[in-house]
Protein backbone atom coordinates (compact mmCIF):
# COMPACT_ATOMS: atom_id res chain seq x y z
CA UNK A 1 35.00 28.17 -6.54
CA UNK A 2 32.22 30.01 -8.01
CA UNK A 3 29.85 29.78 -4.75
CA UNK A 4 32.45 31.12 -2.21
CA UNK A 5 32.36 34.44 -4.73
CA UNK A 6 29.88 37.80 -3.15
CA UNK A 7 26.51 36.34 -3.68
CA UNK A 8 26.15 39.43 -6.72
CA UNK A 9 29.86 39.05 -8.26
CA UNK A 10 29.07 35.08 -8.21
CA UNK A 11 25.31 35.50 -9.61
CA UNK A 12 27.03 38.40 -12.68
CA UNK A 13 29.47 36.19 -13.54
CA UNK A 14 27.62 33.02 -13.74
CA UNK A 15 24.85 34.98 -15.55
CA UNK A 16 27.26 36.41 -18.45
CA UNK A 17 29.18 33.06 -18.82
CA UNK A 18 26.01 31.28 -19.50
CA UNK A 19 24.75 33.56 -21.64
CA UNK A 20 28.19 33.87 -23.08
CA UNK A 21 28.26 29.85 -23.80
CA UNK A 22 24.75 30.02 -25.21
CA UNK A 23 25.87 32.39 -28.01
CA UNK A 24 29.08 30.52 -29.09
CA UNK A 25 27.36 27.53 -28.77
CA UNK A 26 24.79 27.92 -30.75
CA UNK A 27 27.01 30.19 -33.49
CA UNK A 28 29.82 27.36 -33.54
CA UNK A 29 26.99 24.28 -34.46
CA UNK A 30 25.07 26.91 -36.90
CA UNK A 31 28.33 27.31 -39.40
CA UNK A 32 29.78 24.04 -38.44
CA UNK A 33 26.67 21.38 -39.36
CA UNK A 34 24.90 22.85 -42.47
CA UNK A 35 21.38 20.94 -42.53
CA UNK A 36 19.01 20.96 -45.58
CA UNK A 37 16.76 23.93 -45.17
CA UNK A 38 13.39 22.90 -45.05
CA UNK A 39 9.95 23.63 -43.35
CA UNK A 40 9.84 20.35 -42.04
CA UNK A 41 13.19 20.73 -40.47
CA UNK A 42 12.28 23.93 -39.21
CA UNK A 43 8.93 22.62 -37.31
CA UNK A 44 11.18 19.93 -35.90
CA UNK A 45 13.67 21.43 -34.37
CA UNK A 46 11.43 24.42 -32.99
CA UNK A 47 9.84 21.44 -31.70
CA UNK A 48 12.62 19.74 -30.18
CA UNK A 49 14.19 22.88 -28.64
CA UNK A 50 10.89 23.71 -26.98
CA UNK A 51 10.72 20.12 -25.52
CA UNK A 52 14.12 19.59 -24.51
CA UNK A 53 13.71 23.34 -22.77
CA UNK A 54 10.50 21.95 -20.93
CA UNK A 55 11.86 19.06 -19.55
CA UNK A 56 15.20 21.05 -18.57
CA UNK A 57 12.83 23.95 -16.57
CA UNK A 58 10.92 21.08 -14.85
CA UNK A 59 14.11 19.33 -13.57
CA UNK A 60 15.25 23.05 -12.64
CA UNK A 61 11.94 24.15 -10.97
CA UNK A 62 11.69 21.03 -8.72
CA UNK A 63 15.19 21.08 -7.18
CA UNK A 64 15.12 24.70 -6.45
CA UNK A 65 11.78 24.30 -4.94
CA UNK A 66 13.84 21.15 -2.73
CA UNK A 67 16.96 22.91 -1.91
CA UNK A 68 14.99 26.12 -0.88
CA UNK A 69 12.45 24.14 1.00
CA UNK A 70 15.78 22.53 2.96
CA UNK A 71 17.46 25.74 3.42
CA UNK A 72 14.55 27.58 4.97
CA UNK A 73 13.50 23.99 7.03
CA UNK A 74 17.25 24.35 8.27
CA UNK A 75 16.67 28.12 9.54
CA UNK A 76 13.73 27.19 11.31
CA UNK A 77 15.53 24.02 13.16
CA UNK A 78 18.22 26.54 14.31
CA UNK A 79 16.04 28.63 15.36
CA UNK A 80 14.51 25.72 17.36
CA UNK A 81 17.84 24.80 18.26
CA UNK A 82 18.52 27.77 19.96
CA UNK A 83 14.79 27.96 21.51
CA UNK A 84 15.87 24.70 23.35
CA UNK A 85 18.57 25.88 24.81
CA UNK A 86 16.86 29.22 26.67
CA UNK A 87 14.38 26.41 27.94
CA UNK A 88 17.36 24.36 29.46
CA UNK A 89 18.58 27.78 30.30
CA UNK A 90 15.46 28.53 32.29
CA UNK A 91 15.03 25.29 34.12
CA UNK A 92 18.94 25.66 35.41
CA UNK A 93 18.59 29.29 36.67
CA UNK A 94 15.26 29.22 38.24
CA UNK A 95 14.63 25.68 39.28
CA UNK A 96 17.71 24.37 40.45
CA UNK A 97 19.76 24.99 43.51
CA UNK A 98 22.62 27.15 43.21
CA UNK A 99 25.23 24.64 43.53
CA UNK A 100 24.10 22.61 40.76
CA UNK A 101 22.52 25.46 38.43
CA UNK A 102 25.97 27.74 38.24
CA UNK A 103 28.47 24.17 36.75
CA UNK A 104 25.24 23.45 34.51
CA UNK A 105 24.95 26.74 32.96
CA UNK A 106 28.58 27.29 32.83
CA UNK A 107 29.00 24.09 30.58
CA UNK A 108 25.89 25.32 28.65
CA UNK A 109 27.83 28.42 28.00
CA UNK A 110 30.32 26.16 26.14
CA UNK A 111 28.20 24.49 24.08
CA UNK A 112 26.55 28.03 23.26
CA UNK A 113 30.34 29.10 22.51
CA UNK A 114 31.42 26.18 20.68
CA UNK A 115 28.48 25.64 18.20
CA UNK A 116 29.19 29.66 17.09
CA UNK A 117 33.35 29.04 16.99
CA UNK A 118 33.45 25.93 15.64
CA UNK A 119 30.31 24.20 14.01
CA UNK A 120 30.28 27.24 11.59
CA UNK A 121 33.62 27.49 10.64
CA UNK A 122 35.16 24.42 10.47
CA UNK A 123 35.37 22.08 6.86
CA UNK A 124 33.98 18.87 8.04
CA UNK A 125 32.20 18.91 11.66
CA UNK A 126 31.18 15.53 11.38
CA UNK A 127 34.51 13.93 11.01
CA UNK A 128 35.87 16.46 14.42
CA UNK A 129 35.64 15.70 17.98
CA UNK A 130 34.03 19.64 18.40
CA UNK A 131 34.15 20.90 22.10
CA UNK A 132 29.93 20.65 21.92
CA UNK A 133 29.76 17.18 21.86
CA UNK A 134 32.16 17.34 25.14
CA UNK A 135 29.86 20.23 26.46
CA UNK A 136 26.70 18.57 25.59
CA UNK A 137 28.20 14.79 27.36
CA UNK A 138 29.39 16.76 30.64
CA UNK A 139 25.92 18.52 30.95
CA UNK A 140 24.04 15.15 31.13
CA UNK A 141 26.87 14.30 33.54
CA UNK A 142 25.82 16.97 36.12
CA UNK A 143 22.41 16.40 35.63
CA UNK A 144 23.22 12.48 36.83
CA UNK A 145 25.17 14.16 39.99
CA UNK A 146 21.98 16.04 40.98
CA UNK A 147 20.42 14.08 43.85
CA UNK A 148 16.82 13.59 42.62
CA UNK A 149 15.05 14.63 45.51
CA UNK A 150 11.13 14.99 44.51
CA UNK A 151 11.79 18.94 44.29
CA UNK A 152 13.84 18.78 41.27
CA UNK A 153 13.05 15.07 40.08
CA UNK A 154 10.65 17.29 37.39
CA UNK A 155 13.02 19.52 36.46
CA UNK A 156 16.24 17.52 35.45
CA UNK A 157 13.48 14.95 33.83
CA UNK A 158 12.60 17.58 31.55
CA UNK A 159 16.48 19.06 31.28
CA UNK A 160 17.22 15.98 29.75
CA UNK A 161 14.25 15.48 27.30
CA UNK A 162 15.28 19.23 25.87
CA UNK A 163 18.64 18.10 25.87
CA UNK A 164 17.90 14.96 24.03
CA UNK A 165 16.17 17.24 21.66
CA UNK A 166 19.11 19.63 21.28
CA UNK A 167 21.39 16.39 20.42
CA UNK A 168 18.77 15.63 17.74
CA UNK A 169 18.31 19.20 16.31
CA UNK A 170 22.19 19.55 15.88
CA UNK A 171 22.41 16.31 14.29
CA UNK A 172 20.47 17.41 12.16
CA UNK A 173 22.01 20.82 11.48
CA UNK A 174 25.54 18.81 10.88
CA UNK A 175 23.92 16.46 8.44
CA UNK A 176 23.17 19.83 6.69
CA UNK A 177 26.67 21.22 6.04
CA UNK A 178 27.53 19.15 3.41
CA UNK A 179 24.25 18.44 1.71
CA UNK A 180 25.25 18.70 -1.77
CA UNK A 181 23.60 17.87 -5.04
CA UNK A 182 25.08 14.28 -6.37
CA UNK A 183 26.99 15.44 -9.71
CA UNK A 184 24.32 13.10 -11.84
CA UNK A 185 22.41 15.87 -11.52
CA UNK A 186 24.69 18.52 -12.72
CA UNK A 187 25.66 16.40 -15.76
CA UNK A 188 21.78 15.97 -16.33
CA UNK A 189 20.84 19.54 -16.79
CA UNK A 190 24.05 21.01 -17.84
CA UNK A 191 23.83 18.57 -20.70
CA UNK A 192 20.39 19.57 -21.00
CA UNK A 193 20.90 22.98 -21.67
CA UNK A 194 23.34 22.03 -24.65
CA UNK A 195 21.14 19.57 -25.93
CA UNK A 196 18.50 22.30 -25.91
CA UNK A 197 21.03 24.54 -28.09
CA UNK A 198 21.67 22.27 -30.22
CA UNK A 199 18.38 22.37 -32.79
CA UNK A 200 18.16 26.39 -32.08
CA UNK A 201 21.37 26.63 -34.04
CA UNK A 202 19.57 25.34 -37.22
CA UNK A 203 17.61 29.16 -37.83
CA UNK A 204 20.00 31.96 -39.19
CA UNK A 205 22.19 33.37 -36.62
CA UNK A 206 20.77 37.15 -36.34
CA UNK A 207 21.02 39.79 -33.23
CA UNK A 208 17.65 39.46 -32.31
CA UNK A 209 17.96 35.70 -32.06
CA UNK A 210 21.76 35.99 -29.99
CA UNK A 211 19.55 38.32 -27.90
CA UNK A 212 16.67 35.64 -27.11
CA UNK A 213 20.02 33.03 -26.68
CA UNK A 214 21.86 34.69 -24.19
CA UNK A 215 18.33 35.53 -22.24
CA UNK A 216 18.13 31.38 -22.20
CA UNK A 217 21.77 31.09 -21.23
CA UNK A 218 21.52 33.27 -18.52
CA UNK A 219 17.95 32.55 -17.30
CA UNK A 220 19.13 28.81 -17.24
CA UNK A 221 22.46 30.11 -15.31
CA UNK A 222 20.54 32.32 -12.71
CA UNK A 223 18.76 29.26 -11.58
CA UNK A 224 21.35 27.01 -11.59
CA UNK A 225 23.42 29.05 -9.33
CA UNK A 226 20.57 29.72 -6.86
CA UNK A 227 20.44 25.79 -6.35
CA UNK A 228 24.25 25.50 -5.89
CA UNK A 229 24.12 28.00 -2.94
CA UNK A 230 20.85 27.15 -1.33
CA UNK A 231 22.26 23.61 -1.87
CA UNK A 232 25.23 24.25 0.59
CA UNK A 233 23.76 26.70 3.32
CA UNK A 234 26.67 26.50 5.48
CA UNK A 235 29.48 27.12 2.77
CA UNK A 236 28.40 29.50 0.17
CA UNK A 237 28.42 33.31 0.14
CA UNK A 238 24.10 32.55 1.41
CA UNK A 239 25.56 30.93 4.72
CA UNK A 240 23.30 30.61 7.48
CA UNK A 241 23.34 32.92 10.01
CA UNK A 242 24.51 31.87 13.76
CA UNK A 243 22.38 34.64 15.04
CA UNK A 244 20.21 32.89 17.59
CA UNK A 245 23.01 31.23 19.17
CA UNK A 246 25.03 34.29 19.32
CA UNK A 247 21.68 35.93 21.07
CA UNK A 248 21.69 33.50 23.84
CA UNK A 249 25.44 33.37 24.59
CA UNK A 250 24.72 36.91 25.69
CA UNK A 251 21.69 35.86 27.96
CA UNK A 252 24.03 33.53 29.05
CA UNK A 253 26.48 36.02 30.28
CA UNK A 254 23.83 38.06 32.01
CA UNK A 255 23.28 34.69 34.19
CA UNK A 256 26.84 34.10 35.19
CA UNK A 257 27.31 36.43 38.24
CA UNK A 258 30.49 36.10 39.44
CA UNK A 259 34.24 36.57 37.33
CA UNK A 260 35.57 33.79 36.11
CA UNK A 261 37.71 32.90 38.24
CA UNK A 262 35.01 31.68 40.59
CA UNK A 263 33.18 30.02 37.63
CA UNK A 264 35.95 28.01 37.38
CA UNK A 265 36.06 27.40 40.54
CA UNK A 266 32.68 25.44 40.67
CA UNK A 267 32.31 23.72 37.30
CA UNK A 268 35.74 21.58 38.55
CA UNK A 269 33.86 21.22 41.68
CA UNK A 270 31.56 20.08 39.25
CA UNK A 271 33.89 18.04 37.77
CA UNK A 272 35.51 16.50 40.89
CA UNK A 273 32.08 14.95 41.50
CA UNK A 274 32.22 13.22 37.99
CA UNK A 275 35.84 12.51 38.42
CA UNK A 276 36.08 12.04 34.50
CA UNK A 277 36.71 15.78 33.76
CA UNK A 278 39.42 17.95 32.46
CA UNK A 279 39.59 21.48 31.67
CA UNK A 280 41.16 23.91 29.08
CA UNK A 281 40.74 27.12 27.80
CA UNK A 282 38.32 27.68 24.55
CA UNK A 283 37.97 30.42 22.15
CA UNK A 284 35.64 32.62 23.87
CA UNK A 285 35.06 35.60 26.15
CA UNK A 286 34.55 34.44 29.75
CA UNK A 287 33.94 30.76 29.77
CA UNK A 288 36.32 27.44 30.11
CA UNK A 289 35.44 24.60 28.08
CA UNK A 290 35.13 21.16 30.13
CA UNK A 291 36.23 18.19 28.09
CA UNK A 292 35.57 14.54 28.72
């Protein structure tokens, strides 16, 4: 597909096959319908062209201005995303007891790990059962083991409002990987642009006017291919970054002490409390993944 191409191979080639159809298009109707050449038919289909074009660069200029809005509102929610998580992070290593801040962060780890493994690589995240939704279950688990003494009754009430909030920002961020345009719309201003063509083939066919054709062609191209990639942040050659996750997975190293070996040691401690856990390796440096 055109969108998984190099974000400048994909943008040349869509540019010169527009502008490419826009000239053969245009030349193909010219010598195939032969109109009677008159002033009035002139004036209309300057007219025409110039309408159709208008209505084309509105439907254009609003859904870039949508899909660009999305993509950048969808940065910003990662972003947040991973803001969340150093506050969770925070509350575990400085307000909470040892015993029940090391299993905590540990299982924060794998969410951090999962979300960058598997949330940005694999095809269809909402259909999978990923390893963060495990992560994310068996962190509220450990927060319900906590004894809420009035010491910490503050701090694992606010643990779980952040991670309520990190459910809802990654909901959100999954709802986002396949958020593509409903093909109406491509039918609508592909046809559009043909339409448009259609009453510039009356005039004669000279370089100056293939020149101002292929501009339109690949004007109208440029555009369109912007929308298709900001359209589908997460599988186009414009992906979204997982840079702030990948930022605090290495704060969360700095906070896990011991080798892991010990680190396993407590989070099926951890587990043994729940007595609904099981473990197995993930991808990933240093951590084990905890699974419901």
């Amino acid at each position: 597909m055109i969108e998984s191409l190099p974000t400048f191979v994909g943008l040349a080639t869509v540019i010169s096959l527009s502008a490419l159809v826009a000239v053969l298009f245009t030349t193909l109707i010219h010598y195939t319908v032969h109109p009677a050449r008159t002033d009035e038919n002139a004036q209309l289909c300057s007219t025409l062209s110039t309408r159709l074009g208008a209505i084309q660069a509105f439907i254009l200029a609003l859904a870039f201005n949508s899909v660009f809005s999305e993509y950048n509102e969808l940065r910003e929610s990662i972003d947040q995303e991973a803001m969340v998580i150093s506050l969770v992070l925070e509350d575990l290593s400085e307000e909470l007891p040892a015993e029940h801040a090391l299993p905590s962060i540990a299982t924060l780890a794998n969410y951090v790990y999962a979300v960058i493994e598997e949330d940005w690589i694999t095809k269809d995240p909402l259909a999978s059962s990923l390893t963060a939704d495990h992560a994310l279950y068996d962190l509220r688990r450990l927060m319900d083991a906590i004894p809420r003494n009035p010491d910490i009754v503050a701090t694992t009430t606010e643990i779980d409002k952040l991670l309520d909030e990190i459910e809802r920002l990654r909901m959100q961020r999954l709802f986002d990987y396949d958020d593509d345009l409903p093909p109406l719309f491509w039918v609508m201003v592909i046809g559009l642009f043909f339409l448009a063509l259609i009453p510039m083939s009356y005039f004669k066919q000279t370089k100056v006017s293939m020149f101002y054709l292929s501009a339109y062609g690949a004007a109208t191209g440029m555009v369109m291919y912007a929308i298709l990639i900001y359209s589908q942040p997460f599988q186009t050659s414009l992906t979204v970054g997982n840079q702030p996750f990948s930022k605090y997975s290495t704060q969360l190293k700095k906070n896990i002490h011991f080798s892991s070996d010990s680190l396993m040691i407590l989070t099926i401690s951890a587990c043994q409390k729940l007595n609904q856990c099981k473990l197995h390796p993930i991808h990933g440096n240093a951590s084990r993944n905890i699974d419901q």
